[in-house]
C-alpha atoms as a PDB file:
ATOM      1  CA  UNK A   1     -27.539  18.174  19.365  1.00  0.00           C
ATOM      2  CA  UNK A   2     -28.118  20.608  16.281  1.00  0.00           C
ATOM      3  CA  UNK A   3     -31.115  20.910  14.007  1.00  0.00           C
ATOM      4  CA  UNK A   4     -31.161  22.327  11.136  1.00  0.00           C
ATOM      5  CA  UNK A   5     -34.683  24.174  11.317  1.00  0.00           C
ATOM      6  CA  UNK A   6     -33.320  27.625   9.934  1.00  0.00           C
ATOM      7  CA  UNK A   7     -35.505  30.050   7.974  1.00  0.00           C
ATOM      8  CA  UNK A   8     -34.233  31.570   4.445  1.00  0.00           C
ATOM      9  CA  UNK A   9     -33.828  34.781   6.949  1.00  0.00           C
ATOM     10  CA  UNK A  10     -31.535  32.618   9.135  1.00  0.00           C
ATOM     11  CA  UNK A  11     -29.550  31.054   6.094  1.00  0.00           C
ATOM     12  CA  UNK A  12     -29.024  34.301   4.382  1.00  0.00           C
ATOM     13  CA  UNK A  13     -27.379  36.341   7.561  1.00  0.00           C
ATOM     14  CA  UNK A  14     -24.281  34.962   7.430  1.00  0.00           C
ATOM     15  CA  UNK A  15     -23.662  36.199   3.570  1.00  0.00           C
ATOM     16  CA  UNK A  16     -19.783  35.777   2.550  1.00  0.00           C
ATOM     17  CA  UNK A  17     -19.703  38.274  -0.295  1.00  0.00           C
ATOM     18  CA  UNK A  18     -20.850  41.279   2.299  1.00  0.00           C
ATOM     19  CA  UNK A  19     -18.534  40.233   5.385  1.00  0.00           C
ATOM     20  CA  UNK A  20     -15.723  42.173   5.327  1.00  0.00           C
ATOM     21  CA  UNK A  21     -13.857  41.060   8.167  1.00  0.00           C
ATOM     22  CA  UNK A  22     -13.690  38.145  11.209  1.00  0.00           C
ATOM     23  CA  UNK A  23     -15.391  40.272  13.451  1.00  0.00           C
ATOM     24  CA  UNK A  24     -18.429  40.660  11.024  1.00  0.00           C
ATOM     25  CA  UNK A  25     -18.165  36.764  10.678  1.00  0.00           C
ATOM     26  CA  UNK A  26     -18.252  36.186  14.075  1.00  0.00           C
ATOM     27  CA  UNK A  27     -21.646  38.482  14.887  1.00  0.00           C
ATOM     28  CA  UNK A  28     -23.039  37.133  11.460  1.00  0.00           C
ATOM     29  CA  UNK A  29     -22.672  33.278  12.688  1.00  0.00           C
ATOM     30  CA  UNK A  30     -23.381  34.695  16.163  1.00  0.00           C
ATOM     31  CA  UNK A  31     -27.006  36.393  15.177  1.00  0.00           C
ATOM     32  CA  UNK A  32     -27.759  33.897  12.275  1.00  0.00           C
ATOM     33  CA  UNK A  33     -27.552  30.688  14.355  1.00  0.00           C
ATOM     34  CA  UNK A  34     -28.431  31.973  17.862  1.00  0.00           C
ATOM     35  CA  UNK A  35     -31.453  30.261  18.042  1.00  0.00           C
ATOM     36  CA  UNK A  36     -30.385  26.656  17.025  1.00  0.00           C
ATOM     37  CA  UNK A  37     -27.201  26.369  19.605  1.00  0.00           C
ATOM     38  CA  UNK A  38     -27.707  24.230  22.324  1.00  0.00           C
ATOM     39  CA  UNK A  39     -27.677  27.063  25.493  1.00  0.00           C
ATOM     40  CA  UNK A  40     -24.513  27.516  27.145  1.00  0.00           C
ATOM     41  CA  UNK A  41     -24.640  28.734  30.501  1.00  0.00           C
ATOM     42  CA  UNK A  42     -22.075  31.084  29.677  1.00  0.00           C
ATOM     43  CA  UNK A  43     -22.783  32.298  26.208  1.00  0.00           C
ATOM     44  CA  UNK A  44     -20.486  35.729  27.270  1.00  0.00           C
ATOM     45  CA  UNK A  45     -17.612  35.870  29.170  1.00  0.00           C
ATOM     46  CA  UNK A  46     -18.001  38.966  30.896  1.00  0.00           C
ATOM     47  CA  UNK A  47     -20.741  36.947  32.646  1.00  0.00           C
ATOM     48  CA  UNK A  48     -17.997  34.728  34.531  1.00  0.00           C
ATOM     49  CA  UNK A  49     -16.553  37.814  35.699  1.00  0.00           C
ATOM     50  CA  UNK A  50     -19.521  39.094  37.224  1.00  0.00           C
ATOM     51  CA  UNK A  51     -20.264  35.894  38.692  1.00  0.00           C
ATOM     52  CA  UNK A  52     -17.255  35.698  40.234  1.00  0.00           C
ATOM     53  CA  UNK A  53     -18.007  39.473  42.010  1.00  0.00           C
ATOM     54  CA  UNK A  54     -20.680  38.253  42.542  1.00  0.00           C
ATOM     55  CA  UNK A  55     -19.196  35.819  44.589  1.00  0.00           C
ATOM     56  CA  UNK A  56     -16.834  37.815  46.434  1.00  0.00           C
ATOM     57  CA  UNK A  57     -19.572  39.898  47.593  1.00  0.00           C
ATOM     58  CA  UNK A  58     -21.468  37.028  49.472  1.00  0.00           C
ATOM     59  CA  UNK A  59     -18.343  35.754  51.270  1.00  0.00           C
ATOM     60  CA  UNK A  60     -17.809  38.765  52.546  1.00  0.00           C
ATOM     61  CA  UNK A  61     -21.627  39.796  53.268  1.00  0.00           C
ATOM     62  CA  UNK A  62     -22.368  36.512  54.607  1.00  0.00           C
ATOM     63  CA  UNK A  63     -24.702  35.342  57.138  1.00  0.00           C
ATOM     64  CA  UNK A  64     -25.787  39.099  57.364  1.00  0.00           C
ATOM     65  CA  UNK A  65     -26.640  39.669  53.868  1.00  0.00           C
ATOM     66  CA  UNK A  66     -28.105  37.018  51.829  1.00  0.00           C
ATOM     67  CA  UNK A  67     -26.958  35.501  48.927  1.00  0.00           C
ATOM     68  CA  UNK A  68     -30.224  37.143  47.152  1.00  0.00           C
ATOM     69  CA  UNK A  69     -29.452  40.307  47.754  1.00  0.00           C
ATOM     70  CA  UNK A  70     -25.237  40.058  46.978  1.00  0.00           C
ATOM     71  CA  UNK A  71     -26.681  38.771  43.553  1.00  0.00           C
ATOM     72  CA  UNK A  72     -29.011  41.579  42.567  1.00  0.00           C
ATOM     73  CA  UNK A  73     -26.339  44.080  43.788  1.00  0.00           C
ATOM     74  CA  UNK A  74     -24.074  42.480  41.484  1.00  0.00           C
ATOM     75  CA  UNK A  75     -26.386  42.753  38.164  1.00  0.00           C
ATOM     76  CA  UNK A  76     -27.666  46.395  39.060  1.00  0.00           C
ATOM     77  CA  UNK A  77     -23.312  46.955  38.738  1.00  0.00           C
ATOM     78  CA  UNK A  78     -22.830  45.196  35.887  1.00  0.00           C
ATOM     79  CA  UNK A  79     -25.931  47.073  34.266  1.00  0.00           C
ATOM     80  CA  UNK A  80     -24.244  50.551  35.214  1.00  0.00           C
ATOM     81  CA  UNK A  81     -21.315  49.693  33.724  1.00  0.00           C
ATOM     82  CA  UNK A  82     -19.404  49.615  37.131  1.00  0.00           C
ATOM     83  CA  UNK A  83     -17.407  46.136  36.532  1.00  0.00           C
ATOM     84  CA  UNK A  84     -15.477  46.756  33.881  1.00  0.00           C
ATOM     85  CA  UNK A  85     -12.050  45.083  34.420  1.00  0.00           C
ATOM     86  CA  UNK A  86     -10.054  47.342  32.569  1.00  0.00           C
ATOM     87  CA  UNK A  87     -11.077  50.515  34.890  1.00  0.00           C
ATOM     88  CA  UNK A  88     -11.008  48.433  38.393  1.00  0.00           C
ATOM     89  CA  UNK A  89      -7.738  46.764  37.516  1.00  0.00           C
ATOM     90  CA  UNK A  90      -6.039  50.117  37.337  1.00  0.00           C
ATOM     91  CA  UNK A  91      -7.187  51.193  40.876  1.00  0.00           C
ATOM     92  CA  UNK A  92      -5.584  50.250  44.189  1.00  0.00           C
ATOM     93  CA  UNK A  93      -8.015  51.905  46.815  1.00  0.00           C
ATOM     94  CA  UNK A  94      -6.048  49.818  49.677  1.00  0.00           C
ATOM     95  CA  UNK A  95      -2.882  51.220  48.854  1.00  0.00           C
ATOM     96  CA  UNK A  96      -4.207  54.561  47.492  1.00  0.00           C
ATOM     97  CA  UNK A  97      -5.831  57.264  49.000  1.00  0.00           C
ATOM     98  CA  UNK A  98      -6.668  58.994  45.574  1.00  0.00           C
ATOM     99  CA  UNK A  99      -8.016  55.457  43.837  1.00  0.00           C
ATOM    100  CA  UNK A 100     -10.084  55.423  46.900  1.00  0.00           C
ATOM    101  CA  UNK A 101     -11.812  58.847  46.079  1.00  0.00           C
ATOM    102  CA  UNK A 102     -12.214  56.985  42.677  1.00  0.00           C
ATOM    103  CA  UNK A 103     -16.016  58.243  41.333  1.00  0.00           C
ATOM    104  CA  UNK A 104     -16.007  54.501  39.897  1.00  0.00           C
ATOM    105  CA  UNK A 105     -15.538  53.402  43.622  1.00  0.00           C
ATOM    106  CA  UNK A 106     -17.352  55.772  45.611  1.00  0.00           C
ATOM    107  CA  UNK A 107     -20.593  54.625  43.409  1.00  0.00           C
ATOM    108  CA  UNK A 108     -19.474  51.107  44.298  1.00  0.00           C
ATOM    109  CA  UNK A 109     -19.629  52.090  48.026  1.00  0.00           C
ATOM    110  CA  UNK A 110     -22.097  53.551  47.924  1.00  0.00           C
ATOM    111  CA  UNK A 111     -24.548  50.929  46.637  1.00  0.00           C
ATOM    112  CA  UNK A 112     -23.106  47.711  48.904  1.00  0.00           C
ATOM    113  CA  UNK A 113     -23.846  50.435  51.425  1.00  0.00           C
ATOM    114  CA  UNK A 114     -27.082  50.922  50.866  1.00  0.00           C
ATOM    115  CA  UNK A 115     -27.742  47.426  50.335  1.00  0.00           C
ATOM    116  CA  UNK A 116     -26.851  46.260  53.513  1.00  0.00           C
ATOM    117  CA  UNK A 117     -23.121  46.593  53.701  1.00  0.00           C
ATOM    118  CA  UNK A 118     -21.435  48.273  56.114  1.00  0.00           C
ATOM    119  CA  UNK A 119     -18.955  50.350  55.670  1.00  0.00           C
ATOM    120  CA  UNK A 120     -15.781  47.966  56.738  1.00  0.00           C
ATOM    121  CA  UNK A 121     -17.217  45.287  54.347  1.00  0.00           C
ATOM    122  CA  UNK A 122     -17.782  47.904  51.348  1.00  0.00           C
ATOM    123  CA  UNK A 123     -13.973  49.310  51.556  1.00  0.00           C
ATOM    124  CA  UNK A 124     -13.138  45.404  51.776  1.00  0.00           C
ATOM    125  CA  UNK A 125     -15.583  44.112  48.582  1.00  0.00           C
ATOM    126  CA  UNK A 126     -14.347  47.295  46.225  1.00  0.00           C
ATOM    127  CA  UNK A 127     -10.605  46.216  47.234  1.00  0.00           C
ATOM    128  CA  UNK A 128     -11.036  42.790  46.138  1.00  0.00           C
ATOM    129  CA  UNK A 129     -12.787  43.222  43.084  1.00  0.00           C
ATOM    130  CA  UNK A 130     -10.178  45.852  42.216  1.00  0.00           C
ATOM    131  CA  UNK A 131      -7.423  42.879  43.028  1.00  0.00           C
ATOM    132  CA  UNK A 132      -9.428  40.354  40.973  1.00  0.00           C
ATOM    133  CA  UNK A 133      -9.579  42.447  37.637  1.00  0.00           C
ATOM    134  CA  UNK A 134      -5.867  43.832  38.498  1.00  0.00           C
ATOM    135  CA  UNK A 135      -4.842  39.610  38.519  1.00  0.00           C
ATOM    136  CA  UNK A 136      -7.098  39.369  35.503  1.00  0.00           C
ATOM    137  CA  UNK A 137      -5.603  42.067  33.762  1.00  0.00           C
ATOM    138  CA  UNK A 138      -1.705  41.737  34.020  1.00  0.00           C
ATOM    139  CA  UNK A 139      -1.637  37.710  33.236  1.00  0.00           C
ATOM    140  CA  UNK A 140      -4.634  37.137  31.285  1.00  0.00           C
ATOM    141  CA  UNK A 141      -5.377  40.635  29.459  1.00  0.00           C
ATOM    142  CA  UNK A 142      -8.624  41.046  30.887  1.00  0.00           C
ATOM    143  CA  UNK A 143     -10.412  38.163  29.258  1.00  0.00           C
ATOM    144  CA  UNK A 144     -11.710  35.584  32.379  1.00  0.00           C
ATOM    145  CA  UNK A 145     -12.082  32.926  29.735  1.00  0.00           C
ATOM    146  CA  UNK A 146      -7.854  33.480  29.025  1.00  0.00           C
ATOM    147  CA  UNK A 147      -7.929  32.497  32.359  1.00  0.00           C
ATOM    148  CA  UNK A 148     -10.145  29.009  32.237  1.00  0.00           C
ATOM    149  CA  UNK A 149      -8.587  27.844  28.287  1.00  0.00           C
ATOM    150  CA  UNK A 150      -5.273  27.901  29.989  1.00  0.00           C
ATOM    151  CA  UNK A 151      -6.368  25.120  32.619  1.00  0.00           C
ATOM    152  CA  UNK A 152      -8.305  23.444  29.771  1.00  0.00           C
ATOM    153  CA  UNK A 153      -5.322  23.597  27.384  1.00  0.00           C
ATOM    154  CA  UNK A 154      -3.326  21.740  30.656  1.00  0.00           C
ATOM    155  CA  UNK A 155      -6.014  18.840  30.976  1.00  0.00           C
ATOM    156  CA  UNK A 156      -5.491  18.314  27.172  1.00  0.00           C
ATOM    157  CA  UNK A 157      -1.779  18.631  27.165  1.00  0.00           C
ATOM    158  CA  UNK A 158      -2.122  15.701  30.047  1.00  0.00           C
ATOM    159  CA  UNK A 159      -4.388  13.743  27.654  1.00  0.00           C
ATOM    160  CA  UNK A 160      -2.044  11.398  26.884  1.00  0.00           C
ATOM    161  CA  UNK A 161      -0.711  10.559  31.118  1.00  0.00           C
ATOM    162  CA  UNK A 162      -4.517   9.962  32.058  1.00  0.00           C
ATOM    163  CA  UNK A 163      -6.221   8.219  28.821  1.00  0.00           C
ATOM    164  CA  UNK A 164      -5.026   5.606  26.185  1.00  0.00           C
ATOM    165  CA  UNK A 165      -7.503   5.495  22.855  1.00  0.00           C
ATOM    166  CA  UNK A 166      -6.840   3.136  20.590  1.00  0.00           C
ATOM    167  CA  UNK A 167      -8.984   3.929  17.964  1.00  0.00           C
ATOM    168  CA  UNK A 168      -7.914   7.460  18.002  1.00  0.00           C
ATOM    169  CA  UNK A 169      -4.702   9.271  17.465  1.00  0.00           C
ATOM    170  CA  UNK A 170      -4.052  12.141  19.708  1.00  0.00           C
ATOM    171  CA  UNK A 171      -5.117  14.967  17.385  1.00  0.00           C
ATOM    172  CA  UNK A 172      -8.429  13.245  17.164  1.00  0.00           C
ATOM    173  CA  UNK A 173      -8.705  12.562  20.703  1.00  0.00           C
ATOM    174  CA  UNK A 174      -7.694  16.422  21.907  1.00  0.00           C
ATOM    175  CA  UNK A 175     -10.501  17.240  19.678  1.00  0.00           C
ATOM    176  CA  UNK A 176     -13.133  15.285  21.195  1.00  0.00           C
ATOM    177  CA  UNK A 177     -11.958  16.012  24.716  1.00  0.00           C
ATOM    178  CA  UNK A 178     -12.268  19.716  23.969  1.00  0.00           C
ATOM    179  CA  UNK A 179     -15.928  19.656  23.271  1.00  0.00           C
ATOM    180  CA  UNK A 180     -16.036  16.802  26.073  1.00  0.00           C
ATOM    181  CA  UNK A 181     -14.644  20.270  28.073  1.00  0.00           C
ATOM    182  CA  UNK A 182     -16.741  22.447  26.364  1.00  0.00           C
ATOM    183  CA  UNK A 183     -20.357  20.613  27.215  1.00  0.00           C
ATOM    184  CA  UNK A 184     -19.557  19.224  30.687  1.00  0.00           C
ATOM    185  CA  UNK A 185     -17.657  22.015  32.495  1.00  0.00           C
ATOM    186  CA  UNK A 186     -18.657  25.058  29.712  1.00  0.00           C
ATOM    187  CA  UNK A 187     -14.604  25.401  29.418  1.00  0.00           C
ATOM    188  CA  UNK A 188     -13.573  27.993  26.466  1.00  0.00           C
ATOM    189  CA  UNK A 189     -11.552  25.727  25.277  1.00  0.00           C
ATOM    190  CA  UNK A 190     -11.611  25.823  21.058  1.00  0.00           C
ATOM    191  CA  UNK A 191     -12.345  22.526  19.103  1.00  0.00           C
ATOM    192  CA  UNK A 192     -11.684  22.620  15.905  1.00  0.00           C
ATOM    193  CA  UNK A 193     -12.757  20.643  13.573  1.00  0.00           C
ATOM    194  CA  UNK A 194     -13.198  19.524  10.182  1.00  0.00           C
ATOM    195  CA  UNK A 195     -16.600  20.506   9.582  1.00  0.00           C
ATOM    196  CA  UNK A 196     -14.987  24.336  11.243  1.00  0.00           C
ATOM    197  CA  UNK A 197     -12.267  24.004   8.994  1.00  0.00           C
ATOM    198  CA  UNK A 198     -14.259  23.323   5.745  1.00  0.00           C
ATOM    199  CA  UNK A 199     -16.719  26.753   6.870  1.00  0.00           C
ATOM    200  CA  UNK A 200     -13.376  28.918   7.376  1.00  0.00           C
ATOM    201  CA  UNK A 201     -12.433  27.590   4.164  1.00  0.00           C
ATOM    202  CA  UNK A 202     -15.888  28.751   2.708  1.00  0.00           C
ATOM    203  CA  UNK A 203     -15.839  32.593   4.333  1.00  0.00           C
ATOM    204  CA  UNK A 204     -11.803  32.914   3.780  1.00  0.00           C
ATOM    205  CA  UNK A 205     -10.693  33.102   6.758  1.00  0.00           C
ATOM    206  CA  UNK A 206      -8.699  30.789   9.668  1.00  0.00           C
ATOM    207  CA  UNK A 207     -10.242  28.870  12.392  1.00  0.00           C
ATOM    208  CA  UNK A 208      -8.187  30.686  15.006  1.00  0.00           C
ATOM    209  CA  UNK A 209      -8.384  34.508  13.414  1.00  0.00           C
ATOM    210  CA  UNK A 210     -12.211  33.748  14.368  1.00  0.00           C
ATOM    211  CA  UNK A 211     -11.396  32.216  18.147  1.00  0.00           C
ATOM    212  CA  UNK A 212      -9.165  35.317  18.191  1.00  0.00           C
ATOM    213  CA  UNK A 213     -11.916  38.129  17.659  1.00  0.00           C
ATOM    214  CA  UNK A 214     -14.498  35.731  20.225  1.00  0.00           C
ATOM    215  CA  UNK A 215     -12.420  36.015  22.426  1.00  0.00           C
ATOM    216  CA  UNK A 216     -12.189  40.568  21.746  1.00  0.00           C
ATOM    217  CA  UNK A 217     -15.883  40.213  21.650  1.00  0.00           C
ATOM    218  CA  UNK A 218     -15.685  38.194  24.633  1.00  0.00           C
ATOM    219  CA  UNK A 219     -18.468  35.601  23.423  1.00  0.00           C
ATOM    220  CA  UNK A 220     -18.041  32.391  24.566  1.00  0.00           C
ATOM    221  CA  UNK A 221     -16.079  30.038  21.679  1.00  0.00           C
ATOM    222  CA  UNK A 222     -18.450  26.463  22.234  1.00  0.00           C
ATOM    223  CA  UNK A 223     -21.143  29.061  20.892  1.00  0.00           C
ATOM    224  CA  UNK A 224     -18.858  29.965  18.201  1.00  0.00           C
ATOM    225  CA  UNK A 225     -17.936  26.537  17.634  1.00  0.00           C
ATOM    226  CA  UNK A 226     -21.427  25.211  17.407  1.00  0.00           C
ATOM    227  CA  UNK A 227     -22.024  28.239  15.421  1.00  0.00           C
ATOM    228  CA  UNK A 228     -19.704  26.835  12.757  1.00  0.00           C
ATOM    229  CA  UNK A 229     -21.188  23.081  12.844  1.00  0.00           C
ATOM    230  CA  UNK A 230     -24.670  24.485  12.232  1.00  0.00           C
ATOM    231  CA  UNK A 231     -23.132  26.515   9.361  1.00  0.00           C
ATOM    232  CA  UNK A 232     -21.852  23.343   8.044  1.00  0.00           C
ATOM    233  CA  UNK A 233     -24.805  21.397   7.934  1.00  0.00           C
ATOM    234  CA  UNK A 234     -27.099  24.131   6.714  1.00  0.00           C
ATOM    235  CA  UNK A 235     -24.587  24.463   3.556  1.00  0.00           C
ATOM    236  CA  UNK A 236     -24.251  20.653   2.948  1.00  0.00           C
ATOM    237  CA  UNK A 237     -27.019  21.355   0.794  1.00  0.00           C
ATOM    238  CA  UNK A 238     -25.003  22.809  -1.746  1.00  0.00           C
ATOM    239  CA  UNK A 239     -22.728  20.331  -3.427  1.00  0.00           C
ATOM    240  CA  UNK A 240     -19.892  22.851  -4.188  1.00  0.00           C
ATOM    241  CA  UNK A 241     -19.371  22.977  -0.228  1.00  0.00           C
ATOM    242  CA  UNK A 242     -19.426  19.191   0.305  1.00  0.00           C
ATOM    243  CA  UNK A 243     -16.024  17.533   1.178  1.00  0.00           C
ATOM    244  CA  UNK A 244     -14.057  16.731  -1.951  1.00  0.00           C
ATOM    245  CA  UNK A 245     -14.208  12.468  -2.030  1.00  0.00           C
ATOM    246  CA  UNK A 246     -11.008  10.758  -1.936  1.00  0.00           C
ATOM    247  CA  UNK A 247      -9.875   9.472  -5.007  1.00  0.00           C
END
């Protein structure tokens, strides 16, 4: 799944004795090990949000507007910094005449508009995104993948009522079913690990300080968790990080 093709450029950017905190650790095994982590099709959260405007948007616009158009509308917002859930979830432009006046939501408007909308369906698109990031925001603080890990964390929680593994006890098994989550459905669900323990080890810090700041950065934890792994093997090189043999 992993190679281990880095370049002395690659092995050197994640450097322990210049990090100075997780979220440097994070970006460091983020940058330095980009290139060798299977893609995810979500490799930032913020991109499930948009998707899911984006999806609100062409139920409403449909069969006038295509699906083409609801999706390039979508992007040119995200790339003007129009969808960010913290400013839409504090604005109620159903219930609010002033929210509704909004500069945030007039722009908003005024796009769908001229894109094809008219203006019932604009004034019903920029209420529902507003109620999306508003449900986002009071249960899951924002973060859409909050939202997913806490169905994930259910289906492994349930592990137990729907498989039996012999071979496995149910530590073992949760982990495997958590990447099983993470490859198959993209679910943020964290795996940890021992080879993710043994690198946290290494760079001083805990495996769920680093799912913590992910998760503020809002990059997708698989990549962070495959991040780790290829950290792992590119240090099993050096026999000071190798797993201490049972005596």
């Amino acid at each position: 799944m992993l190679t281990n093709d880095l370049t002395n450029e690659q092995a050197q950017a994640v450097d322990t004795e210049k990090i100075r905190d997780p979220e440097e650790i994070v970006f460091d095994l983020y940058r330095a090990y980009e290139p060798l982590i299977d893609p995810h099709l979500w490799p930032w959260e913020t991109k499930r949000w948009h998707e899911l405007v984006f999806c609100l948007l062409t139920t409403i616009a449909e069969p006038e507007i295509s699906p083409e158009t609801t999706r390039e509308v979508t992007r040119a917002l995200s790339e003007w910094r129009l969808l960010e859930v913290d400013v839409l979830a504090g604005l109620n432009p159903a219930k609010n005449e002033q929210d509704a006046s909004n500069p945030v939501l007039v722009t908003i408007m005024a796009i769908l508009q001229q894109s094809g909308f008219d203006a019932d369906q604009a004034r019903i698109a920029v209420t529902v995104i507003c109620e999306a990031a508003s449900g986002l925001k009071q249960k899951y603080e924002g973060k859409v993948q909050k939202y997913f890990r806490k169905y994930g964390a259910l289906m492994l929680d349930e592990l137990a009522q729907n498989f039996s593994f012999t071979g496995l006890n149910n530590e073992d098994a949760k982990k495997a079913v958590s990447i099983w989550l993470q490859n198959t459905l993209n679910m943020p669900v964290p795996a940890s690990n021992p080879m993710a323990d043994k690198v946290c080890e290494k760079l001083g810090v805990e495996y769920k300080t680093l799912v913590e700041v992910a998760d503020k950065l809002n990059i997708n934890v698989a990549s962070l968790d495959e991040a780790l792994r290829a950290y792992w093997e590119d240090e099993l090189e050096e026999e000071d990080f190798l797993p201490a043999e049972e005596e």
